[in-house]
C-alpha atoms as a PDB file:
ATOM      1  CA  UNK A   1     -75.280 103.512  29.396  1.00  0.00           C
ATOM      2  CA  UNK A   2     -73.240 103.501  26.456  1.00  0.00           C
ATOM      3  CA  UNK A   3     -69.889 103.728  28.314  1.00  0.00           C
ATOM      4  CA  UNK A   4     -71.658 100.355  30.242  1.00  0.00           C
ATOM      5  CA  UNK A   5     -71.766  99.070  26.915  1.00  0.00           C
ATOM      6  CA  UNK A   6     -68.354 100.006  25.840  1.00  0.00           C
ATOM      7  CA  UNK A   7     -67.097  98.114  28.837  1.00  0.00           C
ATOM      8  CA  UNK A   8     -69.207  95.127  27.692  1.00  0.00           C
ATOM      9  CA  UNK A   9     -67.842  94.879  24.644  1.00  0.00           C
ATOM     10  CA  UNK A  10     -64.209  95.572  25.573  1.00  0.00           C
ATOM     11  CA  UNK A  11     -64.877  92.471  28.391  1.00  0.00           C
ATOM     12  CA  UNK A  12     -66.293  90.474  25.439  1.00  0.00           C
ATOM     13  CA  UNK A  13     -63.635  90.625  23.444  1.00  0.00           C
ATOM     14  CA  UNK A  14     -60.823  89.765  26.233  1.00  0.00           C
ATOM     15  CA  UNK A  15     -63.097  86.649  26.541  1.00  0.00           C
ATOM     16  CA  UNK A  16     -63.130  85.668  22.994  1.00  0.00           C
ATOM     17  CA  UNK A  17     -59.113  86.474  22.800  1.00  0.00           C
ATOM     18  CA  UNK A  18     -58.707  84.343  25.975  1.00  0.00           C
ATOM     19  CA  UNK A  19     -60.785  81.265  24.564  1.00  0.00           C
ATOM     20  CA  UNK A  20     -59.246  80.978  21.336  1.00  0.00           C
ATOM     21  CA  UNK A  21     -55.817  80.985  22.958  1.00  0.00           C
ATOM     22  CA  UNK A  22     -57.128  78.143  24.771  1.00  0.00           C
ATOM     23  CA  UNK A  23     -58.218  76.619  22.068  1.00  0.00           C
ATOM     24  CA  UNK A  24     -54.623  76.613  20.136  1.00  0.00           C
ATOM     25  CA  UNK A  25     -52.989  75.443  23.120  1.00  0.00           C
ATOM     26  CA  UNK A  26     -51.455  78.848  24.374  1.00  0.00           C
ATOM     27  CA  UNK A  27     -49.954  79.376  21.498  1.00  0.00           C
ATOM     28  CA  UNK A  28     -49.840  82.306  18.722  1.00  0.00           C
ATOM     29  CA  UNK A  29     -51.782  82.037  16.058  1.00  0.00           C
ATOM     30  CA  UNK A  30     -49.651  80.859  13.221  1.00  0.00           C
ATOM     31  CA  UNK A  31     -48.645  83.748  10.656  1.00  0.00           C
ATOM     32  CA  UNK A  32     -50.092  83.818   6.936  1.00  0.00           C
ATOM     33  CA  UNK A  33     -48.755  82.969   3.749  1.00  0.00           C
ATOM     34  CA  UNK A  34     -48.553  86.616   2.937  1.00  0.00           C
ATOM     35  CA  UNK A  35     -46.166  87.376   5.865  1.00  0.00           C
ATOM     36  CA  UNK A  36     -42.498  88.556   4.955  1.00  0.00           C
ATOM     37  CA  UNK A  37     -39.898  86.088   5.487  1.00  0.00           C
ATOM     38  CA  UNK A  38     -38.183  86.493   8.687  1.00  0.00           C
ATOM     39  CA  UNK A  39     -36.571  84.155  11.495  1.00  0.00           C
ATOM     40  CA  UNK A  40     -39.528  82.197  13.014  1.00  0.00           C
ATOM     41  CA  UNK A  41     -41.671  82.531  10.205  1.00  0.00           C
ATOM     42  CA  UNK A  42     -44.649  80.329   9.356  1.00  0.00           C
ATOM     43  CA  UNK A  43     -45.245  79.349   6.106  1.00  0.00           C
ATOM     44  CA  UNK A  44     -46.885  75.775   6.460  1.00  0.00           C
ATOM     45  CA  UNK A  45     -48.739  74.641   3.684  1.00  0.00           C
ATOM     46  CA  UNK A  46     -48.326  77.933   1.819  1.00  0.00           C
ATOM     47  CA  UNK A  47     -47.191  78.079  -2.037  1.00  0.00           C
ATOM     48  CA  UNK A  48     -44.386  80.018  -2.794  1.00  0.00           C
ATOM     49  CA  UNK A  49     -43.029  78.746  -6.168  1.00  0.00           C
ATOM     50  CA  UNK A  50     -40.870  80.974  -8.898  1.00  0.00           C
ATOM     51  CA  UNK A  51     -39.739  83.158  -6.015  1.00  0.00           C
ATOM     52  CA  UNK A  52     -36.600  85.136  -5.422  1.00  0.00           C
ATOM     53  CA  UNK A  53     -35.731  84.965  -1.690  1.00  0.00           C
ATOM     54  CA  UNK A  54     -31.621  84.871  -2.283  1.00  0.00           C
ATOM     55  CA  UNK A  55     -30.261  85.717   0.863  1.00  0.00           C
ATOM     56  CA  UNK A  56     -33.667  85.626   3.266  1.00  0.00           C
ATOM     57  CA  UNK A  57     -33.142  84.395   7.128  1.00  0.00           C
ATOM     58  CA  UNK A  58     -35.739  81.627   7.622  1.00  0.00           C
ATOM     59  CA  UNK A  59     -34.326  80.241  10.662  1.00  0.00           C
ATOM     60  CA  UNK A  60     -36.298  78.271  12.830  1.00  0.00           C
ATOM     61  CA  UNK A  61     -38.742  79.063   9.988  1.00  0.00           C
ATOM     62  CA  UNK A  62     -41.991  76.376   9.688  1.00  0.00           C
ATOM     63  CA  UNK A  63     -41.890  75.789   5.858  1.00  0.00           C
ATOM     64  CA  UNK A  64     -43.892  72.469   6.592  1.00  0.00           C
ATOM     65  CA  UNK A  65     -45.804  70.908   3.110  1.00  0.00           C
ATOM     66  CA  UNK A  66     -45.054  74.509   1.399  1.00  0.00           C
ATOM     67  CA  UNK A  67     -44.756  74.266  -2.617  1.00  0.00           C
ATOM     68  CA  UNK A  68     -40.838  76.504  -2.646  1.00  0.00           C
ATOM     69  CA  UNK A  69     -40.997  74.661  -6.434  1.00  0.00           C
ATOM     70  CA  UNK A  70     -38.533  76.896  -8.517  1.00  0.00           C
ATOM     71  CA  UNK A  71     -37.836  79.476  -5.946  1.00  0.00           C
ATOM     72  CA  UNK A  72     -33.963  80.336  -5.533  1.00  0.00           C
ATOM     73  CA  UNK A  73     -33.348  80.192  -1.918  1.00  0.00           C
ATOM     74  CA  UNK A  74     -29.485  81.085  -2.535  1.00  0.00           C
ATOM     75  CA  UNK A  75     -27.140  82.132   0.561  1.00  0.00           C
ATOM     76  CA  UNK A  76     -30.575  82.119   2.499  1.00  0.00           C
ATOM     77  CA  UNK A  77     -30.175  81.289   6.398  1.00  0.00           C
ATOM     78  CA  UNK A  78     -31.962  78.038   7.064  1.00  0.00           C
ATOM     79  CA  UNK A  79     -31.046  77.108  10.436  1.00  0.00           C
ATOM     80  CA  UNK A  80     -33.161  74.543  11.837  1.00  0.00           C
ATOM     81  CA  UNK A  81     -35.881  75.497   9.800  1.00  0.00           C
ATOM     82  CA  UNK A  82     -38.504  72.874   9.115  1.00  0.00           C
ATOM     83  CA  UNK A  83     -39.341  71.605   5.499  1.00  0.00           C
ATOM     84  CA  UNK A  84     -40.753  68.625   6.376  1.00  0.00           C
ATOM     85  CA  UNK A  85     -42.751  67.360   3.278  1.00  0.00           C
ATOM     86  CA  UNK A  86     -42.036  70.558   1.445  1.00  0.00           C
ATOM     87  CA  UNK A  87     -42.126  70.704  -2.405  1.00  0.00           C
ATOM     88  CA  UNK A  88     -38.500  72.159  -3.668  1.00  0.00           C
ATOM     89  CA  UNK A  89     -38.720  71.120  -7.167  1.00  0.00           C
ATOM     90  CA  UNK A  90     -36.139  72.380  -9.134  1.00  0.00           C
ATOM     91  CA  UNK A  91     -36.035  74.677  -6.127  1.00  0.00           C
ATOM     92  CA  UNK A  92     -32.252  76.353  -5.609  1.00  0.00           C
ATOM     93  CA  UNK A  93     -30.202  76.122  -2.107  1.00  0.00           C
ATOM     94  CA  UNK A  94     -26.734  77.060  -3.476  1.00  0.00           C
ATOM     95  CA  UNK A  95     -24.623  78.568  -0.534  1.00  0.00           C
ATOM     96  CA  UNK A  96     -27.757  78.417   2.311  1.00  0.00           C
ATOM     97  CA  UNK A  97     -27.181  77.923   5.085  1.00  0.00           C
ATOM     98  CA  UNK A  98     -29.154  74.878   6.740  1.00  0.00           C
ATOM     99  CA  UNK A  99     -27.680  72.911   9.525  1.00  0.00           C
ATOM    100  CA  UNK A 100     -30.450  71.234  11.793  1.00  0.00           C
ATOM    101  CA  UNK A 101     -32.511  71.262   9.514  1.00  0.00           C
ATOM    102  CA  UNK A 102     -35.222  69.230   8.559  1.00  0.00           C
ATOM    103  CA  UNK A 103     -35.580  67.718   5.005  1.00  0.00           C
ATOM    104  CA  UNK A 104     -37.811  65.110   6.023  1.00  0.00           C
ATOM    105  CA  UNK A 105     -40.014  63.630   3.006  1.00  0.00           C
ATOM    106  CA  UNK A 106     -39.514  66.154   0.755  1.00  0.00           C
ATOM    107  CA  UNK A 107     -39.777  66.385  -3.073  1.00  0.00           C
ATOM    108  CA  UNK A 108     -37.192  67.708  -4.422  1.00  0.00           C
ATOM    109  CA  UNK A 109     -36.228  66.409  -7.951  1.00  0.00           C
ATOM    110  CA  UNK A 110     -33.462  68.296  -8.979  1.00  0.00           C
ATOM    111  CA  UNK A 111     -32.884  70.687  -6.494  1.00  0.00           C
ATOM    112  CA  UNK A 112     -29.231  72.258  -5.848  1.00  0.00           C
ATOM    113  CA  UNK A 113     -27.915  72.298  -2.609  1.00  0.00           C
ATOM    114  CA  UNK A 114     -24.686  73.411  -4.079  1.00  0.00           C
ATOM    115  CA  UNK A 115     -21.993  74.728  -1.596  1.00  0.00           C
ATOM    116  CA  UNK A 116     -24.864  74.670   0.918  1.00  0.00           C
ATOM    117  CA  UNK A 117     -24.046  73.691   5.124  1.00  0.00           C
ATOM    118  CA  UNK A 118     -26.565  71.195   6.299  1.00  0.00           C
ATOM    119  CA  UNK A 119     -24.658  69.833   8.594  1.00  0.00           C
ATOM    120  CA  UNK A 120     -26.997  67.316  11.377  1.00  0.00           C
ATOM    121  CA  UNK A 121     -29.981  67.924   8.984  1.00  0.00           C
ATOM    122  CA  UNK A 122     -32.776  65.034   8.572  1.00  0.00           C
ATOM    123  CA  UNK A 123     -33.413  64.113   4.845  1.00  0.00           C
ATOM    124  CA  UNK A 124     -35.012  60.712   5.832  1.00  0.00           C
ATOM    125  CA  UNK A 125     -37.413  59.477   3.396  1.00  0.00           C
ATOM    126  CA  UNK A 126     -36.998  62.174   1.396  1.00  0.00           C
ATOM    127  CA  UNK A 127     -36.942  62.538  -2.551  1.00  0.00           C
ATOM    128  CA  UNK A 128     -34.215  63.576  -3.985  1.00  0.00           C
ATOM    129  CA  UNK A 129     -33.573  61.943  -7.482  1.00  0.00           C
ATOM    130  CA  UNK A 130     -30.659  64.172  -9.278  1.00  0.00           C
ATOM    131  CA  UNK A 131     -30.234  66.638  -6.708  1.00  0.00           C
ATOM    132  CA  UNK A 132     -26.573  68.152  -7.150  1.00  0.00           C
ATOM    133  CA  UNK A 133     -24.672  68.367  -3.283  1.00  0.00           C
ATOM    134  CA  UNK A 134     -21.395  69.130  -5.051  1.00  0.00           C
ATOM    135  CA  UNK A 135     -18.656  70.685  -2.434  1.00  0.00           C
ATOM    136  CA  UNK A 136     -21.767  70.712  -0.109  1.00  0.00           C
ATOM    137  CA  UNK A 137     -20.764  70.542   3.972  1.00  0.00           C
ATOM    138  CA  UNK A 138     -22.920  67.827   5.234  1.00  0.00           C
ATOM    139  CA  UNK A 139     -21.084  66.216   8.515  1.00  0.00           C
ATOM    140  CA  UNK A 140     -24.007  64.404  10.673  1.00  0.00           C
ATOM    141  CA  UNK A 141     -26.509  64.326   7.247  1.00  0.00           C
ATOM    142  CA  UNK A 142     -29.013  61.715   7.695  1.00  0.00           C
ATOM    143  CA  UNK A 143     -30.367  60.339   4.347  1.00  0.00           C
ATOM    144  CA  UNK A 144     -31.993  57.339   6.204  1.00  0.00           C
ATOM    145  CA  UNK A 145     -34.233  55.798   3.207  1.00  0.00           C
ATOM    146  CA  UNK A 146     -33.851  58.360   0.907  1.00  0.00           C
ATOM    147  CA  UNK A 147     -34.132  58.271  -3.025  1.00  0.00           C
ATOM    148  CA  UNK A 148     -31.490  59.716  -4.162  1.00  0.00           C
ATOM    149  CA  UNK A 149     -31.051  58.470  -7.773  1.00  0.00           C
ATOM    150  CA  UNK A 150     -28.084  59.955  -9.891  1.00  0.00           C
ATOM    151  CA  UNK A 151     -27.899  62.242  -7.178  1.00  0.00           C
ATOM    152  CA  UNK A 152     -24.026  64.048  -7.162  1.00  0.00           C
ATOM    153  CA  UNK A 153     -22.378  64.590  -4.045  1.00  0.00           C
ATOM    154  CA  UNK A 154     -18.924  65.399  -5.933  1.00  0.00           C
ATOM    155  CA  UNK A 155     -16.093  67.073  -3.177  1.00  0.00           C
ATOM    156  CA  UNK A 156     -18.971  66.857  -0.877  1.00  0.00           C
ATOM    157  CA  UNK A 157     -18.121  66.537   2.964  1.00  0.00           C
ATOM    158  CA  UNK A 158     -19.901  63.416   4.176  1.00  0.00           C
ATOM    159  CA  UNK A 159     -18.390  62.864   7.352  1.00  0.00           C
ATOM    160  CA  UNK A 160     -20.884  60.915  10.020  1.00  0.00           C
ATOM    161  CA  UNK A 161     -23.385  60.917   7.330  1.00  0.00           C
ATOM    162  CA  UNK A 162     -25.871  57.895   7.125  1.00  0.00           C
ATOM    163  CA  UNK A 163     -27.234  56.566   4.178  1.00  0.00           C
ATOM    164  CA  UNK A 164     -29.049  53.626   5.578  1.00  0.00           C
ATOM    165  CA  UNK A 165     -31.451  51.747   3.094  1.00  0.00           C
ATOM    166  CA  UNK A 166     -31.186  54.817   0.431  1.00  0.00           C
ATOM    167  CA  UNK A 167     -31.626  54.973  -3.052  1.00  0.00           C
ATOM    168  CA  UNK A 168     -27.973  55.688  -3.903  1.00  0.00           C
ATOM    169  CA  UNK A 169     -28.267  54.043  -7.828  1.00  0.00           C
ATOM    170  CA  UNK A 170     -26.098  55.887 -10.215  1.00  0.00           C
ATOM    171  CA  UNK A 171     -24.791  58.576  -7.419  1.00  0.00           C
ATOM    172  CA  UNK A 172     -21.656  60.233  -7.968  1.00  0.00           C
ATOM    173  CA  UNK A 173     -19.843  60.488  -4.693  1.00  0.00           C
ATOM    174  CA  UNK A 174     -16.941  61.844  -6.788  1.00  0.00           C
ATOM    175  CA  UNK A 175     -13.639  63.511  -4.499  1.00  0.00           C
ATOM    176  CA  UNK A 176     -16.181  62.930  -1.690  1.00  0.00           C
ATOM    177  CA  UNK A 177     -14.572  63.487   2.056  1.00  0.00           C
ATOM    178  CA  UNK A 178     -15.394  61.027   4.753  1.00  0.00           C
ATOM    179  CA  UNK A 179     -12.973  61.464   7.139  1.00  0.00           C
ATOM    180  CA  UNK A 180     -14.174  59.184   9.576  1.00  0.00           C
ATOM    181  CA  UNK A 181     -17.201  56.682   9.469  1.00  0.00           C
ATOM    182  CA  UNK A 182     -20.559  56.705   7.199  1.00  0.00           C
ATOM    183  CA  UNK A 183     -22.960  54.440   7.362  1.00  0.00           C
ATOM    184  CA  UNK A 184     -23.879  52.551   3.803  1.00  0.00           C
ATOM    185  CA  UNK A 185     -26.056  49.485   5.697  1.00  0.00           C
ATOM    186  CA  UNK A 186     -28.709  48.113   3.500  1.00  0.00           C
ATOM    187  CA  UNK A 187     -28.072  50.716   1.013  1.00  0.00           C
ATOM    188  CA  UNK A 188     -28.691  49.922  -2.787  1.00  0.00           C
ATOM    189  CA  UNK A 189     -25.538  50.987  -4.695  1.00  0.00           C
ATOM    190  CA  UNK A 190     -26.037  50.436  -7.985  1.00  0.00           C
ATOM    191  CA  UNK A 191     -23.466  52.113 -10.269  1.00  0.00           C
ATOM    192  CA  UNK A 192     -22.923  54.141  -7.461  1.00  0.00           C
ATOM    193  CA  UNK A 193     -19.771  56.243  -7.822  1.00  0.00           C
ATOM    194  CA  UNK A 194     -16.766  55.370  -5.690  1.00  0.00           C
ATOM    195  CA  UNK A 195     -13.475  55.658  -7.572  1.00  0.00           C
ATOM    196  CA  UNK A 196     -10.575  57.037  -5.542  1.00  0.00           C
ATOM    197  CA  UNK A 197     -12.708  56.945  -2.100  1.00  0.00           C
ATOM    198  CA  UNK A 198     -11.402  55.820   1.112  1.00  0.00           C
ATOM    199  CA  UNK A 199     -14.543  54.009   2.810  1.00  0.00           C
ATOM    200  CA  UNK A 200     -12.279  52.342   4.868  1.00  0.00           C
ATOM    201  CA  UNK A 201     -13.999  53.372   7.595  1.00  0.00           C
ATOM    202  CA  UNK A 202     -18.187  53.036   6.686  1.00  0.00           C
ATOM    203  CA  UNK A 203     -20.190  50.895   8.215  1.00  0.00           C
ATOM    204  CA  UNK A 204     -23.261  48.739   6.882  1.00  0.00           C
ATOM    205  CA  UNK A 205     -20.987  47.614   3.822  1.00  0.00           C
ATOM    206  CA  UNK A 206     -21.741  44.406   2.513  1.00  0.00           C
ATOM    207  CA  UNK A 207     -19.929  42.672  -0.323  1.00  0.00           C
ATOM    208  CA  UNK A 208     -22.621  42.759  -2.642  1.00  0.00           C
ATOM    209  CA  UNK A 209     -23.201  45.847  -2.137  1.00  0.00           C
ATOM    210  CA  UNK A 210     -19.295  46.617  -3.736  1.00  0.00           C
ATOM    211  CA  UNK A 211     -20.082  43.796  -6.260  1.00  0.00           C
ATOM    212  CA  UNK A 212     -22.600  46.440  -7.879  1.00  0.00           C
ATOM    213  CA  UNK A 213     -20.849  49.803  -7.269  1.00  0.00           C
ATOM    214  CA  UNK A 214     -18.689  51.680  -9.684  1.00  0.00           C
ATOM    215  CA  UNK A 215     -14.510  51.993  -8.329  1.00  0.00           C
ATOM    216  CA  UNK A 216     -11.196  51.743  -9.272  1.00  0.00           C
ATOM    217  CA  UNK A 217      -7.819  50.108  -8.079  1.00  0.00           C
ATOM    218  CA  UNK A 218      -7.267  52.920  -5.734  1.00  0.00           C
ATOM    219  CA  UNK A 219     -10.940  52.836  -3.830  1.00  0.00           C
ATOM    220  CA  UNK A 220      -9.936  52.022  -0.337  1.00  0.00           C
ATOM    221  CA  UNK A 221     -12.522  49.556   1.408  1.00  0.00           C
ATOM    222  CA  UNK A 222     -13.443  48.225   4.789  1.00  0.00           C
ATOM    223  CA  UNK A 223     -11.526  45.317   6.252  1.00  0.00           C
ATOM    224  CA  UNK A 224     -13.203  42.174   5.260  1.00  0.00           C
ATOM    225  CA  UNK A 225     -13.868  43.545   1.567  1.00  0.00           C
ATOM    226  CA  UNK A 226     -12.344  42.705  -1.427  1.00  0.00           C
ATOM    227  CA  UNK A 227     -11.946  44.459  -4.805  1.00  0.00           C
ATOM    228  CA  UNK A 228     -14.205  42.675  -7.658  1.00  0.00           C
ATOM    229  CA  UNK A 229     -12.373  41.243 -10.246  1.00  0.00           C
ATOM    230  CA  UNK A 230     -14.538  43.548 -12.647  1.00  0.00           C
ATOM    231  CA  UNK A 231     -15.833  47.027 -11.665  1.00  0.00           C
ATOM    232  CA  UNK A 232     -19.423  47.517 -13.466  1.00  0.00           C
ATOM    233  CA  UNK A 233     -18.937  50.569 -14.228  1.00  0.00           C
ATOM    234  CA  UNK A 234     -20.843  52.555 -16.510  1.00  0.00           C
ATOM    235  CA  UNK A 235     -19.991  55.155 -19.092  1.00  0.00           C
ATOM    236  CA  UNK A 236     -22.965  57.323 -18.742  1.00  0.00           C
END
């Protein structure tokens, strides 16, 4: 009788194993917030702030609506990792790795992506007011609607990148590289940076859009463009 009731039990559980599997779709049940950080791992909704993962491999990591405020995430590996509506406050990215990513309505006032790679990454909609991008590689970036305000992207590689009806008021796109064409349509450029650039080649630029930016005699613009008679540029 009792090995009968083993057997029950054992056939019980299978069942219960079975149904919630069902009930998730299939899938794995996601991981805790107390997991390690690895490749793959899930971290939705979890807060992780003041942390020191330097170096960690997150990719394909799901780092959905997770508080990272503070943490240092330098020379981590965040391939295609998902942040969407992550906090990253203050939060440090200098040197990681993150192409594919996605940045996606995050808040992230004054985060450093410095010498990061998020190449093809998503920031759409995403907050980003003083964030520092200097020498950052980020070919294919999308920063569709983004805030960026007094944002630097100094030597930063922009190349493909879109900027469509962003924030980009008082950005420094300083010794920024283009190399072919980014798109600037709709964008509000308001003492935005642009001194020395060659945006001969961006798309979405309006007149008044120059009219408000911040160049100099040797800023290179789109055909149909003309230099303002005064750039209003500010000193601070």
């Amino acid at each position: 009788m009792k090995n009968v009731s083993r057997i029950a039990r054992s056939r019980l559980a299978v069942t219960l194993v079975a149904v919630a599997a069902a009930v998730s779709g299939g899938h794995v049940m996601a991981a805790d917030c107390h997991d390690t950080p690895s490749a793959g791992v899930d971290w939705s909704e979890c807060t992780k702030k003041n942390l020191m993962l330097e170096g960690s491999d997150f990719e394909k990591a799901n780092l959905a609506g997770a508080d990272l405020s503070q943490t240092s995430l330098k020379n981590a590996n965040l391939d295609a990792a998902n942040f969407e509506k992550a906090t990253l406050i203050r939060a440090w990215l200098e040197g990681a790795k993150a192409d594919d990513a996605t940045f996606d309505k995050i808040e992230a006032y004054r985060a450093v992506f410095q010498d990061a790679s998020a190449q093809n990454s998503s920031f759409v909609s995403a907050e980003l007011q003083r964030a520092d991008f200097t020498r950052a590689q980020l070919s294919g970036a999308n920063f569709e609607k983004a805030e960026l305000g007094r944002a630097t992207f100094e030597k930063a590689v922009l190349t493909g990148a879109r900027f469509a009806l962003a924030n980009l008021s008082r950005v420094d796109l300083s010794g920024a590289s283009f190399g072919g064409p980014v798109d600037f349509d709709r964008a509000f450029m308001f003492l935005t940076r642009i001194e020395g650039l060659d945006l001969s080649a961006a798309t979405g630029l309006q007149q008044s859009q120059i009219e408000l930016a911040c160049g100099d005699a040797s800023t290179k613009l789109p055909s149909g463009l003309t230099m303002p008679k005064d750039w209003p540029c500010a000193t601070d």
